[in-house]
C-alpha atoms as a PDB file:
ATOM      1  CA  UNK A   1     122.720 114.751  94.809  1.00  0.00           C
ATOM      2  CA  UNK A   2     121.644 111.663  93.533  1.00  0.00           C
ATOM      3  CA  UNK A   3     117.796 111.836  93.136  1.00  0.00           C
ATOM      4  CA  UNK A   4     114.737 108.876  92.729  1.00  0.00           C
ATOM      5  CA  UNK A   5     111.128 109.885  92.300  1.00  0.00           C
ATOM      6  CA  UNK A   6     109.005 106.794  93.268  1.00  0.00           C
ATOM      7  CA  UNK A   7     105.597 106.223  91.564  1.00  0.00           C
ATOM      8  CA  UNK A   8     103.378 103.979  92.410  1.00  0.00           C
ATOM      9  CA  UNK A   9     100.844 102.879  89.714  1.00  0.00           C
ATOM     10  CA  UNK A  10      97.682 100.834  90.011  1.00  0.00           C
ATOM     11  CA  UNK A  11      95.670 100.411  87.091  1.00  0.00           C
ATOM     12  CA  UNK A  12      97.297 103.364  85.232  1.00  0.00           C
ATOM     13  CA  UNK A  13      97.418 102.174  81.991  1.00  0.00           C
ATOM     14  CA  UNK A  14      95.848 104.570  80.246  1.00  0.00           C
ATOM     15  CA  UNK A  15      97.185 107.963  82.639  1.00  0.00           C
ATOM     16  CA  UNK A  16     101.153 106.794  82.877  1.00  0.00           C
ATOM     17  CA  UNK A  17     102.668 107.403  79.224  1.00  0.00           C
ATOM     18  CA  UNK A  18     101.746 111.342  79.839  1.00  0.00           C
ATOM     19  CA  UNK A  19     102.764 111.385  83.502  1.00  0.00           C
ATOM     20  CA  UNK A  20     106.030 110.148  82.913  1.00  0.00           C
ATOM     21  CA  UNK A  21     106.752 111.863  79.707  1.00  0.00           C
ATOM     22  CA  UNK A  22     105.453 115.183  81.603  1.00  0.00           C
ATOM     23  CA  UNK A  23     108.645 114.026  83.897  1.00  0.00           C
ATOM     24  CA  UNK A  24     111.194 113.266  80.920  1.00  0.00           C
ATOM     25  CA  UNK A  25     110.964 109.697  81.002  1.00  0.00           C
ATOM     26  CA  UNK A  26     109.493 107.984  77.934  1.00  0.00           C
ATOM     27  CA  UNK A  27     108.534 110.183  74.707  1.00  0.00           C
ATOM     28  CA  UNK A  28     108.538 113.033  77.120  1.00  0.00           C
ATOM     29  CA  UNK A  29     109.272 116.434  75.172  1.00  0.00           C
ATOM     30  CA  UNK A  30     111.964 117.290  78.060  1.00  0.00           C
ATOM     31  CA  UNK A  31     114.854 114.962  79.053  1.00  0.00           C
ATOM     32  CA  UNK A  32     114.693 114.396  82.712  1.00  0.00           C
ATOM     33  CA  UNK A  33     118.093 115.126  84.299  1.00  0.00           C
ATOM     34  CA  UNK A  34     120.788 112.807  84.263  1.00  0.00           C
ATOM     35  CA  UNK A  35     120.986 112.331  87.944  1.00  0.00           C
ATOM     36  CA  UNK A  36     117.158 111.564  88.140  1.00  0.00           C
ATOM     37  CA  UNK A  37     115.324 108.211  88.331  1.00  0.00           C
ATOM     38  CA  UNK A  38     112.002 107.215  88.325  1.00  0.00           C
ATOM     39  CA  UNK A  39     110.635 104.426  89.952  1.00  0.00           C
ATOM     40  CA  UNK A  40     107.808 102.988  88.955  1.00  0.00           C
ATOM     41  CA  UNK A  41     105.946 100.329  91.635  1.00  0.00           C
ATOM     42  CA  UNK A  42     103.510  98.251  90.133  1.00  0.00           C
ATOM     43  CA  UNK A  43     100.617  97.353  93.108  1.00  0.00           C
ATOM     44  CA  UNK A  44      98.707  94.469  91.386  1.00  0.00           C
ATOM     45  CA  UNK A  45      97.167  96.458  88.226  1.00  0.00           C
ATOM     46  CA  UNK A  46      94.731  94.143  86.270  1.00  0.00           C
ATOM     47  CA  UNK A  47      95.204  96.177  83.406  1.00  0.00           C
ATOM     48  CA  UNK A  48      98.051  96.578  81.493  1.00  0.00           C
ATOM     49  CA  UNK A  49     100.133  99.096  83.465  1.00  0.00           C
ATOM     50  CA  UNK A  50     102.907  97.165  83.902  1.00  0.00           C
ATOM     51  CA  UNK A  51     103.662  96.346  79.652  1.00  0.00           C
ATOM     52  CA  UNK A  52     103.059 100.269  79.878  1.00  0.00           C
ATOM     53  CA  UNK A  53     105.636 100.623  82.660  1.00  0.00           C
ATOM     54  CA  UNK A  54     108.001  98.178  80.127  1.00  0.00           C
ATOM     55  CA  UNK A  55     107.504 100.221  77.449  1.00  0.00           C
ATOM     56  CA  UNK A  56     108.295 103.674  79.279  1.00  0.00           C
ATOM     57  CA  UNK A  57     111.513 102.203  80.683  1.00  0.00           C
ATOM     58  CA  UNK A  58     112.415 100.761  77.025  1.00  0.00           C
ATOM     59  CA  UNK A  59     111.905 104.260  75.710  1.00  0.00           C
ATOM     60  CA  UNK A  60     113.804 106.014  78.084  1.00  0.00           C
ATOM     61  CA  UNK A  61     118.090 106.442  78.343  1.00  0.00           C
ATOM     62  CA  UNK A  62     119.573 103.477  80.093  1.00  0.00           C
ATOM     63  CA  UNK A  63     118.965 102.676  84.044  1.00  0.00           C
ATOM     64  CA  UNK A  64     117.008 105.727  84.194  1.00  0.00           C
ATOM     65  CA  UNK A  65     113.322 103.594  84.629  1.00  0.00           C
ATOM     66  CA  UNK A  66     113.372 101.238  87.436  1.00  0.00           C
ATOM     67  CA  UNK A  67     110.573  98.883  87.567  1.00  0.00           C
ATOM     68  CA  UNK A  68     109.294  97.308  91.040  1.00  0.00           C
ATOM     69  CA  UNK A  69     106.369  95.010  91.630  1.00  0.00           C
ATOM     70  CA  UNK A  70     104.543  95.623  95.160  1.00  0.00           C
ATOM     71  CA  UNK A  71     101.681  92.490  95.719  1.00  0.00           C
ATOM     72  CA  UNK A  72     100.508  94.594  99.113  1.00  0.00           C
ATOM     73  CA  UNK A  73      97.921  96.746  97.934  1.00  0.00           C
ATOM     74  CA  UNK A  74      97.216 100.300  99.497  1.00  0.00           C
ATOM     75  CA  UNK A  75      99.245 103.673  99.431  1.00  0.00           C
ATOM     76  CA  UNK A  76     101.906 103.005 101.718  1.00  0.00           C
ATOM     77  CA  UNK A  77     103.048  98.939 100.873  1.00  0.00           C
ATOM     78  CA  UNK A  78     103.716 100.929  97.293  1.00  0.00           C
ATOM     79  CA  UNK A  79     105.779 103.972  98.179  1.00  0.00           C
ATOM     80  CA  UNK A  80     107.542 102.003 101.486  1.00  0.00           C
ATOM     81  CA  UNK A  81     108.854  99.367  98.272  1.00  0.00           C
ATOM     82  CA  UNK A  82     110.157 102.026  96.148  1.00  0.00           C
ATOM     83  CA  UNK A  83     111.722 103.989  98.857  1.00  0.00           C
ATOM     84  CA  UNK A  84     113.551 100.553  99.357  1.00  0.00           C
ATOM     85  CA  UNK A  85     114.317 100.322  95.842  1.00  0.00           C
ATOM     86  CA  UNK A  86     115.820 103.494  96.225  1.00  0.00           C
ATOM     87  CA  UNK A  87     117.898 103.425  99.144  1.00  0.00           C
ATOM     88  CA  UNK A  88     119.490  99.847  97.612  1.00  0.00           C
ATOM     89  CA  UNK A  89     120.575 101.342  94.217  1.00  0.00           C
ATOM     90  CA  UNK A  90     121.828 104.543  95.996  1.00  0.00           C
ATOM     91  CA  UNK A  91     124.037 102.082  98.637  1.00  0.00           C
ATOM     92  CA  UNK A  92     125.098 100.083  95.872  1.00  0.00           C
ATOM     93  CA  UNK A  93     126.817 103.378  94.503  1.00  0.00           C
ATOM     94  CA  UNK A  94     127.932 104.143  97.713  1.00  0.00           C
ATOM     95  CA  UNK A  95     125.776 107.815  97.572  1.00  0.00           C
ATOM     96  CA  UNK A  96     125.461 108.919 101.580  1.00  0.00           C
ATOM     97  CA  UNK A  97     122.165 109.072 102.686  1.00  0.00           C
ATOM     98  CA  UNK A  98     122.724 113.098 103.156  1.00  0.00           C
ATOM     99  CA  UNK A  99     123.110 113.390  98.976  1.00  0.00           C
ATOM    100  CA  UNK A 100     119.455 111.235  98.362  1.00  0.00           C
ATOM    101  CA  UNK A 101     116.505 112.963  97.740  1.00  0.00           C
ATOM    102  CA  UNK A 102     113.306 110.990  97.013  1.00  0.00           C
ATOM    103  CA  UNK A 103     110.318 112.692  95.313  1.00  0.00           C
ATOM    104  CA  UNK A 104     106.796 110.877  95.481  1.00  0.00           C
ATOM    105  CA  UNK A 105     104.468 111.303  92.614  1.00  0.00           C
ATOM    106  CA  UNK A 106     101.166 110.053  91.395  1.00  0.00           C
ATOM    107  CA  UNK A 107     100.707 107.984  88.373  1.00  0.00           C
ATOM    108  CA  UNK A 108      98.155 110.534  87.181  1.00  0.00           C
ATOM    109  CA  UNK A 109      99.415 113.831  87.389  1.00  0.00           C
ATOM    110  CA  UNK A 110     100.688 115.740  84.366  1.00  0.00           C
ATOM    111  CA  UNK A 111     103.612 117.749  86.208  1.00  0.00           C
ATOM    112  CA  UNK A 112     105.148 120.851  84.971  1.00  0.00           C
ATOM    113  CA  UNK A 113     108.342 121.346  82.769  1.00  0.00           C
ATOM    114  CA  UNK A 114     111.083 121.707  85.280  1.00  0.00           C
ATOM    115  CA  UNK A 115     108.871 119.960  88.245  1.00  0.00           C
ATOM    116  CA  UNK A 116     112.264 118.117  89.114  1.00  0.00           C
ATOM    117  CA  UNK A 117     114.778 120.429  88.809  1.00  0.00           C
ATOM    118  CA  UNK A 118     112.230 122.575  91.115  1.00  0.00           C
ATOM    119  CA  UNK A 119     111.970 120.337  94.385  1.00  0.00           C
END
């Protein structure tokens, strides 16, 4: 099972470092499982978010932090591009539709230890 959770983040500067590291991406005190990816769907912050989102994928073990850009603002024009994202990287490693699960998540939510593993 090849598994993608898909964040969108507007604005989230200051809320994303502890999200994602409550996932095990980024400094997070758990390591997120190795067939996990996050993500992460920038939808036009004005802040910083997306040096933030740079940071968490440069902290975090190799193609395990996807980064997206989504101009279309709202809740759906975000998730519909990462689900996209998503469904490209798992074609591209020829995963069957049947063995992808994608988890939504909210930029600024602390999620429990094992959250993942969980779903």
């Amino acid at each position: 099972m090849q598994c993608f959770i898909v964040m969108p983040c507007l604005n989230e500067e200051v809320a994303l470092v502890a999200t994602c590291a409550s996932l095990g991406f980024g400094c997070g005190h758990q390591a997120a499982p190795p067939d996990v990816r996050l993500i992460l769907v920038d939808n036009g912050s004005e802040d910083r978010t997306f040096a933030v989102m740079q940071n968490i994928q440069g902290r975090s073990p190799r193609n395990s932090v996807i980064l997206a850009s989504e101009p279309e603002r709202g809740y759906v024009p975000p998730r519909h591009r990462g689900i996209l994202v998503a469904s490209e990287l798992a074609a591209l490693e020829n995963c069957p539709d049947d063995r992808v699960l994608i988890i939504q998540a909210d930029a600024d939510t602390d999620y429990q230890q094992g959250y993942v593993l969980a779903v």
